[in-house]
N, C-alpha and C. Protein backbone atom coordinates (compact mmCIF):
# COMPACT_ATOMS: atom_id res chain seq x y z
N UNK A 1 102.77 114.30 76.84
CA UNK A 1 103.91 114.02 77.71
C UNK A 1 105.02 115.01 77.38
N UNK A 2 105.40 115.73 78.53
CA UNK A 2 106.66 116.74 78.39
C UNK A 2 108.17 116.25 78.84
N UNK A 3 108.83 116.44 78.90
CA UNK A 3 109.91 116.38 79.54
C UNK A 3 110.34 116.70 80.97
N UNK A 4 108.84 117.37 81.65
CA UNK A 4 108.70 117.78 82.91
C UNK A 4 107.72 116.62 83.49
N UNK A 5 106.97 115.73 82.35
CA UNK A 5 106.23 114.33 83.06
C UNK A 5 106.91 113.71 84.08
N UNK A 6 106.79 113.38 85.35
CA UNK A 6 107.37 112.36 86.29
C UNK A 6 106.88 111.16 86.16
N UNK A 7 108.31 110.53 86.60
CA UNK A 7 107.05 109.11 86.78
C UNK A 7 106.67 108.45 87.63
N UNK A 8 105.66 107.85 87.73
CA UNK A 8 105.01 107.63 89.07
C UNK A 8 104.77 106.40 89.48
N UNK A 9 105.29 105.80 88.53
CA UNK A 9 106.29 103.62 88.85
C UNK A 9 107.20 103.83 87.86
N UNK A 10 108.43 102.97 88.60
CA UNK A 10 109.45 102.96 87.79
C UNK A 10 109.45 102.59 86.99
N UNK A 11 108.62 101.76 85.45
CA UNK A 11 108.46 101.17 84.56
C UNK A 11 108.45 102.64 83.34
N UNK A 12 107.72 103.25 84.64
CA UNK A 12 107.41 104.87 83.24
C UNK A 12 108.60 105.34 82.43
N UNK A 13 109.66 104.97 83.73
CA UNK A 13 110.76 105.50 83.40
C UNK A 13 110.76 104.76 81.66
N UNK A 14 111.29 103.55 81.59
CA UNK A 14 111.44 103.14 80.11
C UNK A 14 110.89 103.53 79.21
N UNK A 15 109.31 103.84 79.50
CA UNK A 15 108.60 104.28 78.40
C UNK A 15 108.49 105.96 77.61
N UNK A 16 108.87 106.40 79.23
CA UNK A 16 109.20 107.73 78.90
C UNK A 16 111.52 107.97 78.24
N UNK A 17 111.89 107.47 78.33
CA UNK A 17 113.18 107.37 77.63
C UNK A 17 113.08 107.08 76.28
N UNK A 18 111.82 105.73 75.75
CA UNK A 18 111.69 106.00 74.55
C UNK A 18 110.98 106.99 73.75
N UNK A 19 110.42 107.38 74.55
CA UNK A 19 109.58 108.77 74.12
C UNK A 19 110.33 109.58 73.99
N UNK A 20 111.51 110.47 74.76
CA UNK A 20 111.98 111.48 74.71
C UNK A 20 112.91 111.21 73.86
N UNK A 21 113.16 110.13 73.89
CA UNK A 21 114.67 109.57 73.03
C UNK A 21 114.57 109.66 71.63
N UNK A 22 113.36 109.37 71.34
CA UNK A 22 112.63 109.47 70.12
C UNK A 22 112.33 111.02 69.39
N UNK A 23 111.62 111.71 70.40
CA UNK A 23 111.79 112.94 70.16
C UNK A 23 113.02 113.69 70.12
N UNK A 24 114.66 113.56 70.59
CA UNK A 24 115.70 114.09 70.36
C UNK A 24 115.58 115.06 71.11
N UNK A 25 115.09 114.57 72.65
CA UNK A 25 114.72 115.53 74.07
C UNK A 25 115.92 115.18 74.53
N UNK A 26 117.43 116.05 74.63
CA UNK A 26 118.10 115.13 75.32
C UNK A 26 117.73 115.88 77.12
N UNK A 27 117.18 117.28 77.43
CA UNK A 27 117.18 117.34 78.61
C UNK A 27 115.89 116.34 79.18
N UNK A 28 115.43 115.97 78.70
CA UNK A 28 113.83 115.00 79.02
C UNK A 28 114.63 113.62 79.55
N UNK A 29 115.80 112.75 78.43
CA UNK A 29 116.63 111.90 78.66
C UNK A 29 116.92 111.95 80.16
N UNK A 30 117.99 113.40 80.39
CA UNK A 30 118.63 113.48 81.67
C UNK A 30 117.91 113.68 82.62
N UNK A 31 116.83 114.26 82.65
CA UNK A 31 115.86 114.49 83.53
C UNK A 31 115.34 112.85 84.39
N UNK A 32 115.51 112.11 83.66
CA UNK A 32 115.88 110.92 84.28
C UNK A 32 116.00 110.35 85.22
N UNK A 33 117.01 110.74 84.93
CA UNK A 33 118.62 110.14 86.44
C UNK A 33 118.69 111.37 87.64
N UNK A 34 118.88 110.56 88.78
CA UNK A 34 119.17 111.20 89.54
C UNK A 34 120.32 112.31 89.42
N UNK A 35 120.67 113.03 90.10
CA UNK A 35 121.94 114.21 90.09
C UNK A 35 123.30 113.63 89.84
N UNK A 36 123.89 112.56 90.68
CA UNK A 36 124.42 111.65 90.56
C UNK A 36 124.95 110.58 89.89
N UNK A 37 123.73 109.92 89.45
CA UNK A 37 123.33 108.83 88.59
C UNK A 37 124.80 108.60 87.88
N UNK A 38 124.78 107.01 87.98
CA UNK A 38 125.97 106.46 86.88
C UNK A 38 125.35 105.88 85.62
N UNK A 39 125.87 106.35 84.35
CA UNK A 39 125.23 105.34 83.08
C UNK A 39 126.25 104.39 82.51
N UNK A 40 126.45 103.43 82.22
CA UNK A 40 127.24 102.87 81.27
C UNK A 40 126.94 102.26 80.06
N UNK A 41 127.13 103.41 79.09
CA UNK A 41 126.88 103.63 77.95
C UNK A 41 127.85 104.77 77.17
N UNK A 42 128.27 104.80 76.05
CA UNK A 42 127.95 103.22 75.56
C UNK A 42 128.83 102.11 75.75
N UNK A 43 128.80 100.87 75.45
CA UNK A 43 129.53 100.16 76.25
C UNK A 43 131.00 100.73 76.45
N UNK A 44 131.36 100.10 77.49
CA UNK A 44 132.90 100.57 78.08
C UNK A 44 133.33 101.58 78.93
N UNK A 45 132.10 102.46 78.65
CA UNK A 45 132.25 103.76 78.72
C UNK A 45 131.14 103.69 80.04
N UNK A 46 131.45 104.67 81.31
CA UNK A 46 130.83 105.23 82.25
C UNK A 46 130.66 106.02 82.82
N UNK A 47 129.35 106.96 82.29
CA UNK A 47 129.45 108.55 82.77
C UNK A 47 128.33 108.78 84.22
N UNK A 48 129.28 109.23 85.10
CA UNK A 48 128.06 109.79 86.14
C UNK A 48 127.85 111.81 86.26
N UNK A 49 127.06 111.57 86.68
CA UNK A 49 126.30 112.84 86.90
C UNK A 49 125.55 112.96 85.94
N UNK A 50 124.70 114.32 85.81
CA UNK A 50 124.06 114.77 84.99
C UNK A 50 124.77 115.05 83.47
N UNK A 51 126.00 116.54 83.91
CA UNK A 51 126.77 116.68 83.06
C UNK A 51 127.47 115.59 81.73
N UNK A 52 127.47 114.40 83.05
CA UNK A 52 128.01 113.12 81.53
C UNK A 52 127.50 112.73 81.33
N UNK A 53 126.14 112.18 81.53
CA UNK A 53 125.06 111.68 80.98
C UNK A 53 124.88 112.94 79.82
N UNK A 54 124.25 113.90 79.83
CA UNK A 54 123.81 114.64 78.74
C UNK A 54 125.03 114.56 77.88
N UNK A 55 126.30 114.58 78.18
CA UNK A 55 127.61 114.17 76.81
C UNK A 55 126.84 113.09 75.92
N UNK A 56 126.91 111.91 76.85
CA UNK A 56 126.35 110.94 75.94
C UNK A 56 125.16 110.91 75.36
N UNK A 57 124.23 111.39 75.77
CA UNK A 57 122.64 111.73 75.62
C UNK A 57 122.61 112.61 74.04
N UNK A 58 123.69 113.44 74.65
CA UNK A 58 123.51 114.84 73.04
C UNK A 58 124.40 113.58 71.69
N UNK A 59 125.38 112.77 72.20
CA UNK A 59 125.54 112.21 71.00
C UNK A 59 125.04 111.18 70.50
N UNK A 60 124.53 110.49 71.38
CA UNK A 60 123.38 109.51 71.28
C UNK A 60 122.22 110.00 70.37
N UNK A 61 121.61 111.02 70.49
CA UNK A 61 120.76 112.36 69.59
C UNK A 61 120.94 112.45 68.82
N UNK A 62 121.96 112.88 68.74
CA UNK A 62 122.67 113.19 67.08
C UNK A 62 122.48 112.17 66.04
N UNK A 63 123.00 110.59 66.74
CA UNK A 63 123.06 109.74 65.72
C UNK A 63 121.40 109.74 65.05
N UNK A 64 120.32 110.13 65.53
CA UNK A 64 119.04 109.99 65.32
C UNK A 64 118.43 108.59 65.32
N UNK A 65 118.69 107.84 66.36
CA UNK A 65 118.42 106.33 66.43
C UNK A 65 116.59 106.38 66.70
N UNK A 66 116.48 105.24 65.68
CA UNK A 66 114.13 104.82 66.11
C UNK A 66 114.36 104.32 67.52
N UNK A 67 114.21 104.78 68.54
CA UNK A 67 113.74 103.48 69.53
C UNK A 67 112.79 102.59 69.30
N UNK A 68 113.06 101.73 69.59
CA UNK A 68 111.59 100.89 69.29
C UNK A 68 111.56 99.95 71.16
N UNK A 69 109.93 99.94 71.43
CA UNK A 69 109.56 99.50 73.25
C UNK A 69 110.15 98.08 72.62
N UNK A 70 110.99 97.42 73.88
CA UNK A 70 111.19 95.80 73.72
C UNK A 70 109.90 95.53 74.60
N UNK A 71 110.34 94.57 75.29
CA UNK A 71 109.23 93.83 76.22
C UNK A 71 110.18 94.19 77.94
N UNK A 72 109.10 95.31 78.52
CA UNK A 72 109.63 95.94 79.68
C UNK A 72 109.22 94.82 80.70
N UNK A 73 109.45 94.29 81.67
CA UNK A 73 109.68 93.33 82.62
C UNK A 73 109.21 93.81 83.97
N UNK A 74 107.94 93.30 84.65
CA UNK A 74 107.52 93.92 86.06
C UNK A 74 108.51 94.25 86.60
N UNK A 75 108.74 95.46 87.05
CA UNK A 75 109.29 96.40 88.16
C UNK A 75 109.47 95.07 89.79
N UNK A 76 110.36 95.26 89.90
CA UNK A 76 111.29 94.29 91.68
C UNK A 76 111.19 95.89 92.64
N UNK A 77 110.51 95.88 93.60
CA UNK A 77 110.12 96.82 93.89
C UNK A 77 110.35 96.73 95.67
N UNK A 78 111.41 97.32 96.37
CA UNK A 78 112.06 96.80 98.13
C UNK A 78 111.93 98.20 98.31
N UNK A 79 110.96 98.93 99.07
CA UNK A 79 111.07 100.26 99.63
C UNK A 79 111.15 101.17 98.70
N UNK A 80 111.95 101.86 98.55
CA UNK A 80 112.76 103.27 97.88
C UNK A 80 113.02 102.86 96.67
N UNK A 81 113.09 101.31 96.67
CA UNK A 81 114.21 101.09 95.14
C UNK A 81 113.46 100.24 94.28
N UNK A 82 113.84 100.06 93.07
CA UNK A 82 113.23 99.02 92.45
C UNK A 82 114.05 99.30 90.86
N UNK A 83 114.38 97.33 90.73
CA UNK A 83 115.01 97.09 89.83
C UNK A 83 114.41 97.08 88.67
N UNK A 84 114.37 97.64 87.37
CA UNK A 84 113.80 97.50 86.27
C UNK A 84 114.70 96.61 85.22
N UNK A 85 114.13 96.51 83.91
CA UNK A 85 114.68 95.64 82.95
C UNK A 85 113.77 95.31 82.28
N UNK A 86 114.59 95.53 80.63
CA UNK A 86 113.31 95.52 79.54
C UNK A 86 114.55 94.78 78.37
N UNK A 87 113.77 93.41 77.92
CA UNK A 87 114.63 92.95 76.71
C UNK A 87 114.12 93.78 75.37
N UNK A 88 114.89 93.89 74.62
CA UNK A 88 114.93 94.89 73.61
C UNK A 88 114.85 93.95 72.40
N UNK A 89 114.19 94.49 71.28
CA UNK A 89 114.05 93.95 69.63
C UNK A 89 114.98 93.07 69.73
N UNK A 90 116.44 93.55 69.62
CA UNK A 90 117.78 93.33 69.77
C UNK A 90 118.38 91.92 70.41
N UNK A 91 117.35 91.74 71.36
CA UNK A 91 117.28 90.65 72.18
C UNK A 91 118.60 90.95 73.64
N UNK A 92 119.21 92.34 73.61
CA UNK A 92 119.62 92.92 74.52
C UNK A 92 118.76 93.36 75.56
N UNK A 93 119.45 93.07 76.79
CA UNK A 93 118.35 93.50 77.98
C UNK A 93 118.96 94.60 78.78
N UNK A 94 117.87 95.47 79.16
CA UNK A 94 118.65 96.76 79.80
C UNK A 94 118.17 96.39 81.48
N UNK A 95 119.02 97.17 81.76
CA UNK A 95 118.86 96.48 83.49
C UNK A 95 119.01 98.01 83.84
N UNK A 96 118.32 98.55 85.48
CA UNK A 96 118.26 99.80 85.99
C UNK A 96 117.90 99.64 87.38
N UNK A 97 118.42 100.68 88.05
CA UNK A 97 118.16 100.48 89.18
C UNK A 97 117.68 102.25 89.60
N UNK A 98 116.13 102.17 90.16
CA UNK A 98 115.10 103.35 90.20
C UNK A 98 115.12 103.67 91.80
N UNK A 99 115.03 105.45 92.20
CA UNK A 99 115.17 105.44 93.69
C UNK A 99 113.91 106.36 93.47
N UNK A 100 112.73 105.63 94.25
CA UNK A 100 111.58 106.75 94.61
C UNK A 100 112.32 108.35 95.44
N UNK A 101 111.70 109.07 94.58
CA UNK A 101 112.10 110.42 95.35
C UNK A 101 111.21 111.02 96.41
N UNK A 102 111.80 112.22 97.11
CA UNK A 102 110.68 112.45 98.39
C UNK A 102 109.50 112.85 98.01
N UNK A 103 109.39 113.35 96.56
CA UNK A 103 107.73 113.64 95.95
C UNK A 103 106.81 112.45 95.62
N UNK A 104 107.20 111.10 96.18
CA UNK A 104 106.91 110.47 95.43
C UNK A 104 107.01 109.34 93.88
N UNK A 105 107.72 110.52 93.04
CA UNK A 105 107.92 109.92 91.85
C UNK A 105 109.62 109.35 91.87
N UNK A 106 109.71 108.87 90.39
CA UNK A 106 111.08 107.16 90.69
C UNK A 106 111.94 108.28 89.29
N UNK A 107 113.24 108.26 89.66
CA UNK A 107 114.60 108.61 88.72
C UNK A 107 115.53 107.31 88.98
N UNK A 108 116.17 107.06 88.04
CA UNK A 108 116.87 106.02 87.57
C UNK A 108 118.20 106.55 88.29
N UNK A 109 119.14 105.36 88.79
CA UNK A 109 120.13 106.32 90.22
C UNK A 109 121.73 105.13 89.39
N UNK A 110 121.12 103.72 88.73
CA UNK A 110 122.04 103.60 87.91
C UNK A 110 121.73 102.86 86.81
N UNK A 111 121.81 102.86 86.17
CA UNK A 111 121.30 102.58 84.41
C UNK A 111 122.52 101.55 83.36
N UNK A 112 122.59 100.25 83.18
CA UNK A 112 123.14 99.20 82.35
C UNK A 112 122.20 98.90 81.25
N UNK A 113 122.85 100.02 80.32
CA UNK A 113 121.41 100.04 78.90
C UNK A 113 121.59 98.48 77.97
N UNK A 114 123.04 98.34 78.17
CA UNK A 114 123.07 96.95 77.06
C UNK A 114 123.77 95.62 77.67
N UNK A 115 123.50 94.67 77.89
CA UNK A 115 123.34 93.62 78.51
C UNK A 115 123.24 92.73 77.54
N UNK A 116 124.31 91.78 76.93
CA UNK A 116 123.95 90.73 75.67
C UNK A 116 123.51 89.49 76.43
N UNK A 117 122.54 88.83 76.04
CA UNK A 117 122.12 87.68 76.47
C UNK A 117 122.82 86.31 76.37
């Protein structure tokens, strides 16, 4: 798996974030999100586009955090879109919202990584 992998249900998306995330890929991270895309992360804080996502992405990196997979949650899936969400070790749940692109494959268009239960 590269950082050029697409994904081809939106679920990949999660699995491939811990993958790249893990590896300290932050363009694999951004590769992600749509052009656009809003993240809010870390809390309080809300970066859209590419450009602010990779801010947070490169310092997110830095800290050198393990991801570890929580338990990812079937894909809600209406046309174009589909809602994801995966509870985490943490018992935090990340919530996302995925837009199939015209190739086919799904980028994350807005992303709520921490969610306390």
């Amino acid at each position: 798996m590269t950082s050029k992998t697409v994904a081809t249900e939106p679920n990949d998306l999660g699995k491939y974030f811990i993958e790249r995330g893990n590896a300290g890929d932050v363009d694999g991270l951004v590769a992600l999100y749509e052009p656009d895309a809003v993240l809010a992360f870390p809390p309080g804080n809300i970066a859209t586009g590419h450009a602010e996502i990779r801010k947070v992405y490169e310092e997110f990196v830095a800290a050198a955090p393990v991801l570890t997979p929580g338990r990812q949650h079937p894909a809600l899936v209406s046309g174009d879109l589909a809602l994801t969400a995966s509870t985490l070790t943490t018992g935090e749940i990340t919530v996302e919202i995925a837009r199939r692109q015209p190739d086919g494959s799904w980028l994350w268009v807005v992303d709520q990584p921490v969610l306390v239960p």
